[in-house]
C-alpha atoms as a PDB file:
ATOM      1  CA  UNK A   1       0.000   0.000   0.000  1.00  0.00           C
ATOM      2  CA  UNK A   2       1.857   3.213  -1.388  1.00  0.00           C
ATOM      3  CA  UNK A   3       1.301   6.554   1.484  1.00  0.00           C
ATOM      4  CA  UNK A   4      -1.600   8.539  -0.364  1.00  0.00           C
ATOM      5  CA  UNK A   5      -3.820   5.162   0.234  1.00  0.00           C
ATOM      6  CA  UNK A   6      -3.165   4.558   3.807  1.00  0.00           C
ATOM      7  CA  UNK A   7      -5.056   5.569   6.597  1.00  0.00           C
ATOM      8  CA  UNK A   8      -1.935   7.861   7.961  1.00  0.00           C
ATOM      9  CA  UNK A   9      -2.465  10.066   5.282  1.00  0.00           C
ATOM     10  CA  UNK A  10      -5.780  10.947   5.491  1.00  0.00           C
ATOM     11  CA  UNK A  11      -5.608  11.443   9.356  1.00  0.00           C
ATOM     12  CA  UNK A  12      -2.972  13.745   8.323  1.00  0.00           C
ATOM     13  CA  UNK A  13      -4.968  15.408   5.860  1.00  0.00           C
ATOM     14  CA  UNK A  14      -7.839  15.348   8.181  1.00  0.00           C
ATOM     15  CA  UNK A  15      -5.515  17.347  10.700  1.00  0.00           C
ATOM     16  CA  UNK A  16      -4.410  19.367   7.488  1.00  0.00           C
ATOM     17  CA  UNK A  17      -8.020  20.467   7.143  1.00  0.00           C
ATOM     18  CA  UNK A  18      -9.077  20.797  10.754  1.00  0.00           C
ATOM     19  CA  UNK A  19      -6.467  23.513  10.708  1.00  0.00           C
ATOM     20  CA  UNK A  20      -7.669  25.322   7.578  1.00  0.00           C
ATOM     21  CA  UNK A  21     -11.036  25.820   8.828  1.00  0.00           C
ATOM     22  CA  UNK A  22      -9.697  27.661  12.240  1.00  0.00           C
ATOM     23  CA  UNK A  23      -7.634  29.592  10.256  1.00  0.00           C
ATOM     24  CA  UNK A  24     -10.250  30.318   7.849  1.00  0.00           C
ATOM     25  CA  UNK A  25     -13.135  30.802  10.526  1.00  0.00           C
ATOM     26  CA  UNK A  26     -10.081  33.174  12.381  1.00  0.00           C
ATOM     27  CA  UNK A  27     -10.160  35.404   9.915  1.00  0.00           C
ATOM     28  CA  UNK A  28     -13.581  35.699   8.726  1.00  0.00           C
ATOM     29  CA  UNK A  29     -14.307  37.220  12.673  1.00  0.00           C
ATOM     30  CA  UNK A  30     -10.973  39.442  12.613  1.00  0.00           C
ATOM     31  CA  UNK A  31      -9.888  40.616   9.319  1.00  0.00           C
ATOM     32  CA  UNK A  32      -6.574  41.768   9.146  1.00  0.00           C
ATOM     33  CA  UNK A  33      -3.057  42.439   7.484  1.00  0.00           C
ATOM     34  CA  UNK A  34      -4.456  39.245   5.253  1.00  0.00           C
ATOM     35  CA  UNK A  35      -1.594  36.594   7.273  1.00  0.00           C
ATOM     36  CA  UNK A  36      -4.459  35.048   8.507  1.00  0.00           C
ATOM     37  CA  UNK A  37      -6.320  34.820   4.748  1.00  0.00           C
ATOM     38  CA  UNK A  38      -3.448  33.622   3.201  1.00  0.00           C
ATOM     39  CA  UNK A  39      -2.683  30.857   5.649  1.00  0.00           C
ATOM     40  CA  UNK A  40      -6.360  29.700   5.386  1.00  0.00           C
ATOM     41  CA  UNK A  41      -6.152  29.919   2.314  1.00  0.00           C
ATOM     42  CA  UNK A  42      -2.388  27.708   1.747  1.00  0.00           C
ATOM     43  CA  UNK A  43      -3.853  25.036   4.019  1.00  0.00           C
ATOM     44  CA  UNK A  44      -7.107  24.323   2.636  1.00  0.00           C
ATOM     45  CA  UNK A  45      -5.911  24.403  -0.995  1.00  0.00           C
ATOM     46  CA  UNK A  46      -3.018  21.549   0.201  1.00  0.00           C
ATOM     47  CA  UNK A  47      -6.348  19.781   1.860  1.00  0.00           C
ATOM     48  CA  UNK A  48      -8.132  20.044  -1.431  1.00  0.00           C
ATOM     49  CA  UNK A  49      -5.337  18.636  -3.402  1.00  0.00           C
ATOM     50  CA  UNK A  50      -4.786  15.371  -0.562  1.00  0.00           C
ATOM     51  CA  UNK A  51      -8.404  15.215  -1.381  1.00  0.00           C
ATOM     52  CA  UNK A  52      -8.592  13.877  -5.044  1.00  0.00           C
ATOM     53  CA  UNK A  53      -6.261  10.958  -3.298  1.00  0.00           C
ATOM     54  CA  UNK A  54      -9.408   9.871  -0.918  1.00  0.00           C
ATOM     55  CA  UNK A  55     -12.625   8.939  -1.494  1.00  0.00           C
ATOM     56  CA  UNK A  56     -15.476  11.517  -0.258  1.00  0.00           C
ATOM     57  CA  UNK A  57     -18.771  11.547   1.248  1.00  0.00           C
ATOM     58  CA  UNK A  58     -20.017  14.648  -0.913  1.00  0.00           C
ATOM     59  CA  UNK A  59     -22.983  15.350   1.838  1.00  0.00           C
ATOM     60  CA  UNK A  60     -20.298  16.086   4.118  1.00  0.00           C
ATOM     61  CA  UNK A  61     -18.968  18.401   1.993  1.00  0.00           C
ATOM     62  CA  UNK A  62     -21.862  20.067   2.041  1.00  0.00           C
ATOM     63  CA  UNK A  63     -22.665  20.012   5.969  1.00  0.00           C
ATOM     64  CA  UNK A  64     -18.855  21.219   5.774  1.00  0.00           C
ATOM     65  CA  UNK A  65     -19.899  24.350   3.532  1.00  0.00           C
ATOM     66  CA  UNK A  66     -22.524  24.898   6.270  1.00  0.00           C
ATOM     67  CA  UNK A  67     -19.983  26.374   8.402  1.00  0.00           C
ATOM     68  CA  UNK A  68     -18.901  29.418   6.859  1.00  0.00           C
ATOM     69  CA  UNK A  69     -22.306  30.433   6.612  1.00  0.00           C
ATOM     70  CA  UNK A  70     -23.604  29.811   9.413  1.00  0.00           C
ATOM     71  CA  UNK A  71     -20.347  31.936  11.480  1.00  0.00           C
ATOM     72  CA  UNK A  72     -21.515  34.498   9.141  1.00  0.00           C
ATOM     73  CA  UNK A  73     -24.463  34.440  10.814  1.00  0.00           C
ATOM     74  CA  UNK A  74     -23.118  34.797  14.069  1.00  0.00           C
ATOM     75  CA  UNK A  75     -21.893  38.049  12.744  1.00  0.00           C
ATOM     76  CA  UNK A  76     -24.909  39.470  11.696  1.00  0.00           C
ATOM     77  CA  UNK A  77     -27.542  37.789  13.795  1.00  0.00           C
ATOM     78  CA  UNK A  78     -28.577  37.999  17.687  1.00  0.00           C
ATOM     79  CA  UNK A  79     -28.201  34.866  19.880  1.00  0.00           C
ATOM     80  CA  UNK A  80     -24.394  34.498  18.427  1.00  0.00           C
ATOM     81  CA  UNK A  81     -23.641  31.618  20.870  1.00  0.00           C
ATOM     82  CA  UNK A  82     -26.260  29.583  19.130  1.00  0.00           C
ATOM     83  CA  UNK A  83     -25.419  30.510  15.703  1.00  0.00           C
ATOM     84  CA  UNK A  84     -21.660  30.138  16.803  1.00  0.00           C
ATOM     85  CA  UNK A  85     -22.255  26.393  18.385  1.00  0.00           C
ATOM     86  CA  UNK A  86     -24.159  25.502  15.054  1.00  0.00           C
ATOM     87  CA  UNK A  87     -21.478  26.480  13.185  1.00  0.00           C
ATOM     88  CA  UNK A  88     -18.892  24.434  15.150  1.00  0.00           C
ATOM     89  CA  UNK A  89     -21.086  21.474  14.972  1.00  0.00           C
ATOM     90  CA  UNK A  90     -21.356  21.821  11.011  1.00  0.00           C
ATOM     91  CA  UNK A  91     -17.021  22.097  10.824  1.00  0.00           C
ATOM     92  CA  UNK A  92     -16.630  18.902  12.972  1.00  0.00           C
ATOM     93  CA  UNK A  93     -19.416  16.715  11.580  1.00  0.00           C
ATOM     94  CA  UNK A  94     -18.119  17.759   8.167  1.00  0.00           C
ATOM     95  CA  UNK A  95     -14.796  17.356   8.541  1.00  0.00           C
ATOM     96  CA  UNK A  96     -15.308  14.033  10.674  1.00  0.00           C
ATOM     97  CA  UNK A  97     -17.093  12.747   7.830  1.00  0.00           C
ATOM     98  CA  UNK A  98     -15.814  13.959   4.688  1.00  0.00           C
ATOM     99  CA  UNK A  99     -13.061  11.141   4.008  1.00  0.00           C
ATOM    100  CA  UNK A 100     -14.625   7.470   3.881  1.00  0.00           C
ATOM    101  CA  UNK A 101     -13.329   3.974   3.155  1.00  0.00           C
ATOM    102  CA  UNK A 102     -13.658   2.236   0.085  1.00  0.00           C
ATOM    103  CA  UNK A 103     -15.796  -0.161   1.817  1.00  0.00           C
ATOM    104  CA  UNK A 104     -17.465   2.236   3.755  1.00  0.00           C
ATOM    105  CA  UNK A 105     -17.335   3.584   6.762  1.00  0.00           C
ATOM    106  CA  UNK A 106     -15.404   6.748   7.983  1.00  0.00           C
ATOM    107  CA  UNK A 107     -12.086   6.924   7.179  1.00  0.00           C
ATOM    108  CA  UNK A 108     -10.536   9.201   9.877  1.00  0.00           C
ATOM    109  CA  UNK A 109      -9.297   7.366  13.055  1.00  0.00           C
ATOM    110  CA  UNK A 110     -12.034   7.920  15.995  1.00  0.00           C
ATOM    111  CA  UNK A 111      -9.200   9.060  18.115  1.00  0.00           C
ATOM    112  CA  UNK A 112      -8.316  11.759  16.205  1.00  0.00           C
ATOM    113  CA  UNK A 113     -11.777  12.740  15.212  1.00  0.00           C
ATOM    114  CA  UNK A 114     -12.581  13.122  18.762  1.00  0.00           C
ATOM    115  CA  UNK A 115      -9.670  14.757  19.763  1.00  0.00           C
ATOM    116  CA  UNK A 116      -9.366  17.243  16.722  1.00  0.00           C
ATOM    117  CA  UNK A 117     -13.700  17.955  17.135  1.00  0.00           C
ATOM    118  CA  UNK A 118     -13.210  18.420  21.057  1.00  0.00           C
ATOM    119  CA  UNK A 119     -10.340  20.692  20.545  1.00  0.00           C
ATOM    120  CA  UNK A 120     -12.370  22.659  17.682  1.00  0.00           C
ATOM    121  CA  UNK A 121     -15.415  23.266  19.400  1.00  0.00           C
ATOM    122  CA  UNK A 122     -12.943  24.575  22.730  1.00  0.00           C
ATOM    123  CA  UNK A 123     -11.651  26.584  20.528  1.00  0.00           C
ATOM    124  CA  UNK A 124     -14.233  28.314  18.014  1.00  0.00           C
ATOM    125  CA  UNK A 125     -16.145  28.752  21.539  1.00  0.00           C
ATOM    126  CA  UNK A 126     -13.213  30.660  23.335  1.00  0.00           C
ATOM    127  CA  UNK A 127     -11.471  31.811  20.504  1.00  0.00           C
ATOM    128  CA  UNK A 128     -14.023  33.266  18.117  1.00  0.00           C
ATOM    129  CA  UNK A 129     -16.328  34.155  20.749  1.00  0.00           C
ATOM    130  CA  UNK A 130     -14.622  36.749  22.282  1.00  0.00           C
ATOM    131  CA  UNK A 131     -13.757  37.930  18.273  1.00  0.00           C
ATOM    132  CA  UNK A 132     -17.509  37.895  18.065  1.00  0.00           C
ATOM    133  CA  UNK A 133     -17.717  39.743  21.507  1.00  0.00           C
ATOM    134  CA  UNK A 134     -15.399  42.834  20.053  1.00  0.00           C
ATOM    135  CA  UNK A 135     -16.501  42.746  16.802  1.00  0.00           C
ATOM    136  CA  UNK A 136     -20.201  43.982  18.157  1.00  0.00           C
ATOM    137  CA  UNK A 137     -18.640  46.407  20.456  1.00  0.00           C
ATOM    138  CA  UNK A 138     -19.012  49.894  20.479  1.00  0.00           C
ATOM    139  CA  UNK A 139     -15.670  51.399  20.302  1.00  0.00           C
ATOM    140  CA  UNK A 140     -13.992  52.731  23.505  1.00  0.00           C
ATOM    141  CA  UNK A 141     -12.880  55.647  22.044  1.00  0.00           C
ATOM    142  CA  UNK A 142     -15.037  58.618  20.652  1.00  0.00           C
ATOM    143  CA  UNK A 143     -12.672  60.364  17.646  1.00  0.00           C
ATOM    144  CA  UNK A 144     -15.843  62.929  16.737  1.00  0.00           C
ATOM    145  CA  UNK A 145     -14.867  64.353  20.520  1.00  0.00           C
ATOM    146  CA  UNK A 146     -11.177  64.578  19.073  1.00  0.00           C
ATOM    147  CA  UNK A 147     -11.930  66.860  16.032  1.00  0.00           C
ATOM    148  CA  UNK A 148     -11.146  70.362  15.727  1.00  0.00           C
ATOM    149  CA  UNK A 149      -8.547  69.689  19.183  1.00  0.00           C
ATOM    150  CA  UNK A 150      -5.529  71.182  18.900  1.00  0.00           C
ATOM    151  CA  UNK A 151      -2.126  68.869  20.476  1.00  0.00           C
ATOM    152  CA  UNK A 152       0.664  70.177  22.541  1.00  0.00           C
END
């Protein structure tokens, strides 16, 4: 069995992909100098490439899409902690599912799914939460009470 058939490689590219999406979901909630984007966007073009070496579940893929949109939502909508737990849901049953066995099955060792969807949902809930949080804020500081000052 060559390496792009065996089941270390797709736990790898499971891992691979895992790490897209939180970059990806990271910088949808805090835009940037684009670091962020362009990571995201390195890591789940790599996954998409270790992906025409597995076989798919394409429902997954779509659960998978899910994601984005619903964080988007979070963004837009009231009752963010529900939209933002949806959304974590969608990434890790997505993800968790998206490679399968020839015969059947999922293809991603239950360890690692379990581990990897544990430490996603701990972190989309800390992580992008409090991105959520400050992205709603009002700002602290009032520049319209700054104009027409003059500095020393």
């Amino acid at each position: 069995m060559d390496f792009l058939g065996s089941p270390i490689f797709t736990n790898l590219l499971y891992l691979v992909l895992v790490a897209g999406l939180w970059l990806a979901a990271l910088a949808i909630v805090s835009p940037g100098t684009g670091t962020l984007e362009v990571l995201a966007l390195f890591t789940l073009v790599t996954a998409g490439f270790g992906m025409a070496y597995v076989a798919i579940n394409w429902w997954a893929v779509a659960v998978l899409i899910l994601g984005p949109v619903i964080l988007i939502l979070a963004l837009r909508l009231q009752h963010e902690e529900i939209w933002l737990f949806l959304s974590a849901a969608a990434f890790c049953a997505g993800s968790v599912f998206l490679f399968r066995l020839e015969e059947g099955g999922a293809a991603v060792h239950p360890a690692v799914a379990i581990s990897a969807s544990a430490v996603t949902m701990i972190y989309l809930w800390i992580a992008l939460r409090n991105s959520i949080v400050a992205y709603k804020s009002s700002p602290v500081i009032d520049l319209s009470k700054l104009q027409g000052e003059i500095g020393e």
